[in-house]
C-alpha atoms as a PDB file:
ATOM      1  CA  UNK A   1      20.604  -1.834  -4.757  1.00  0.00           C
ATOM      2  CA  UNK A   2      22.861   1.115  -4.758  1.00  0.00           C
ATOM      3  CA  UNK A   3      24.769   0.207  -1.784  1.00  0.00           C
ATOM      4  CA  UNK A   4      26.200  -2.639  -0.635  1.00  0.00           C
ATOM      5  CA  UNK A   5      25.428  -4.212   2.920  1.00  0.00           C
ATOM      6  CA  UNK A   6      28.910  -4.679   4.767  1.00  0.00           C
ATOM      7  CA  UNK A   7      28.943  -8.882   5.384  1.00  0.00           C
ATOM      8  CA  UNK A   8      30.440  -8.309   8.838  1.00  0.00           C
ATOM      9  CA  UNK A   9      26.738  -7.103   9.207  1.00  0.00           C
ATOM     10  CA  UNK A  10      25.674 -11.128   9.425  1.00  0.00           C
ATOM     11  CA  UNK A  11      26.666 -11.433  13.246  1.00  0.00           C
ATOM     12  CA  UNK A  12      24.558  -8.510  14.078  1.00  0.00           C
ATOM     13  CA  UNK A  13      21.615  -9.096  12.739  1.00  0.00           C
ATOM     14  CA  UNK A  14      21.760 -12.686  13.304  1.00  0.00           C
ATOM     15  CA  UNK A  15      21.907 -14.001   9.431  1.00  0.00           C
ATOM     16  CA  UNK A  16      24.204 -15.970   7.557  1.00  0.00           C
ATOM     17  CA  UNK A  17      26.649 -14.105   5.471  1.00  0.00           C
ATOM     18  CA  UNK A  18      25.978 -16.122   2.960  1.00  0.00           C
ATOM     19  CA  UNK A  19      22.488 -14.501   2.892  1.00  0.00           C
ATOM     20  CA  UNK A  20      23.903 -10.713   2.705  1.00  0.00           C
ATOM     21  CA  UNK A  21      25.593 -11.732  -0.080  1.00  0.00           C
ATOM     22  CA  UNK A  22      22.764 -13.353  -2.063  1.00  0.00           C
ATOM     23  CA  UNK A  23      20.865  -9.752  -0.858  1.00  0.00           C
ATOM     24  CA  UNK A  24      24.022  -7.555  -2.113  1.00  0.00           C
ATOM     25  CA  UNK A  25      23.860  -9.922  -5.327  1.00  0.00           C
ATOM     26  CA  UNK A  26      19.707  -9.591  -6.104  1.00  0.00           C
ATOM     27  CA  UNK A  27      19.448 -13.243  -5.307  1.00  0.00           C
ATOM     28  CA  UNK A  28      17.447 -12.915  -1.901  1.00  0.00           C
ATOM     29  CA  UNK A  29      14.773 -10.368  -0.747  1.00  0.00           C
ATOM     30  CA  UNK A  30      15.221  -9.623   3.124  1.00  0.00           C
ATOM     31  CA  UNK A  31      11.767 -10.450   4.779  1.00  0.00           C
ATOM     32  CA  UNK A  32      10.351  -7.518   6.641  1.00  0.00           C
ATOM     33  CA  UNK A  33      11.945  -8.061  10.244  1.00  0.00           C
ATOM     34  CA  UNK A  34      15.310  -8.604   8.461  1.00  0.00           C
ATOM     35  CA  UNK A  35      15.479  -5.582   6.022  1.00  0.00           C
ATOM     36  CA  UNK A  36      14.117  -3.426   9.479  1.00  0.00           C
ATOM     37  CA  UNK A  37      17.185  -4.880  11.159  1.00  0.00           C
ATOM     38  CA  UNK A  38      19.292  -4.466   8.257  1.00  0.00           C
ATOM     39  CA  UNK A  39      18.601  -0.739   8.008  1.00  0.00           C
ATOM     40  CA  UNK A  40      18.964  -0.142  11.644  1.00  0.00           C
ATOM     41  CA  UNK A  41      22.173  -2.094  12.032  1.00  0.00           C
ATOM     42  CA  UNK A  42      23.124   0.474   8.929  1.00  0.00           C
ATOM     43  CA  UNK A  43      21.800   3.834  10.565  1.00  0.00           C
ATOM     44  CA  UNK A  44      19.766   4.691   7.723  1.00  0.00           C
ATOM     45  CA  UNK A  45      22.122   3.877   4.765  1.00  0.00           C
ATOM     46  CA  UNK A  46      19.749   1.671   3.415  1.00  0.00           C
ATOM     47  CA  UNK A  47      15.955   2.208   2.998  1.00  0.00           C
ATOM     48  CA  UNK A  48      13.186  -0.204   3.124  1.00  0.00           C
ATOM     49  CA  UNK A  49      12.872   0.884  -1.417  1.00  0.00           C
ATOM     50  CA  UNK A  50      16.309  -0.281  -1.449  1.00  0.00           C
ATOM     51  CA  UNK A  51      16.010  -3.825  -0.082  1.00  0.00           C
ATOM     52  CA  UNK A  52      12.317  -4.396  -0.836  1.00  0.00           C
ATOM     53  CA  UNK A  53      10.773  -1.944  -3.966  1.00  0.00           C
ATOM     54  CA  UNK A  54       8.264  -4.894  -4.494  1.00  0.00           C
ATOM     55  CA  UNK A  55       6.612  -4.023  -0.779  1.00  0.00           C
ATOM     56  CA  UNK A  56       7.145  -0.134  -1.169  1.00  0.00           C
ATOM     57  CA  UNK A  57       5.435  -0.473  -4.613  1.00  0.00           C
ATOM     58  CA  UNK A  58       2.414  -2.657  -3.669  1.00  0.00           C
ATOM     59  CA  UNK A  59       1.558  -0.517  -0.794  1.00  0.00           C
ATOM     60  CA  UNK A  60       1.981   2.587  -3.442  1.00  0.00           C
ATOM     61  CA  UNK A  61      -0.697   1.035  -5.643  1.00  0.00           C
ATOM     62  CA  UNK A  62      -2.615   0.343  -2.585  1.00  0.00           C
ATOM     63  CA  UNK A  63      -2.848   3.980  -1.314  1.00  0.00           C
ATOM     64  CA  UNK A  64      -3.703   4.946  -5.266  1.00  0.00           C
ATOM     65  CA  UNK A  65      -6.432   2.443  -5.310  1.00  0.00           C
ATOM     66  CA  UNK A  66      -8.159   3.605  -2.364  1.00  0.00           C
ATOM     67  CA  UNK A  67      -7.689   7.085  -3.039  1.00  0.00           C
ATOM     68  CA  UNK A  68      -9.746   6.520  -6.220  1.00  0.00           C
ATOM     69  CA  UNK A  69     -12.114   4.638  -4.318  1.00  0.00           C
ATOM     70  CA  UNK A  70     -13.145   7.899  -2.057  1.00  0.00           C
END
């Protein structure tokens, strides 16, 4: 991830900073509710590809897939 989530982020989202740093450090994957908190709390700094490609990818292959289905 390109940019960094600010720790003092923890309080607001209601996570250990312990956990933005295993994020910030590739460690952890934010669930879904989490990274959508995350990017709020950031105003957009962050996008859901940043802090989850894995999800943005599968649901890639997924609209591929069908599209080759019709």
């Amino acid at each position: 991830m390109k940019m960094k989530i600010p720790l003092k982020l923890a309080g607001v989202i209601g996570v250990d900073r312990s956990y933005i740093k295993k994020i910030n450090q590739g460690i952890r994957r934010p669930s879904l509710k989490t990274a959508g908190k995350i990017i709020e709390a950031m105003a957009g700094a962050v996008s859901l590809e940043d802090l989850r490609p894995d999800i943005v990818n599968q649901v890639h292959e997924l609209t591929i897939s069908k599209k080759e289905m019709e």
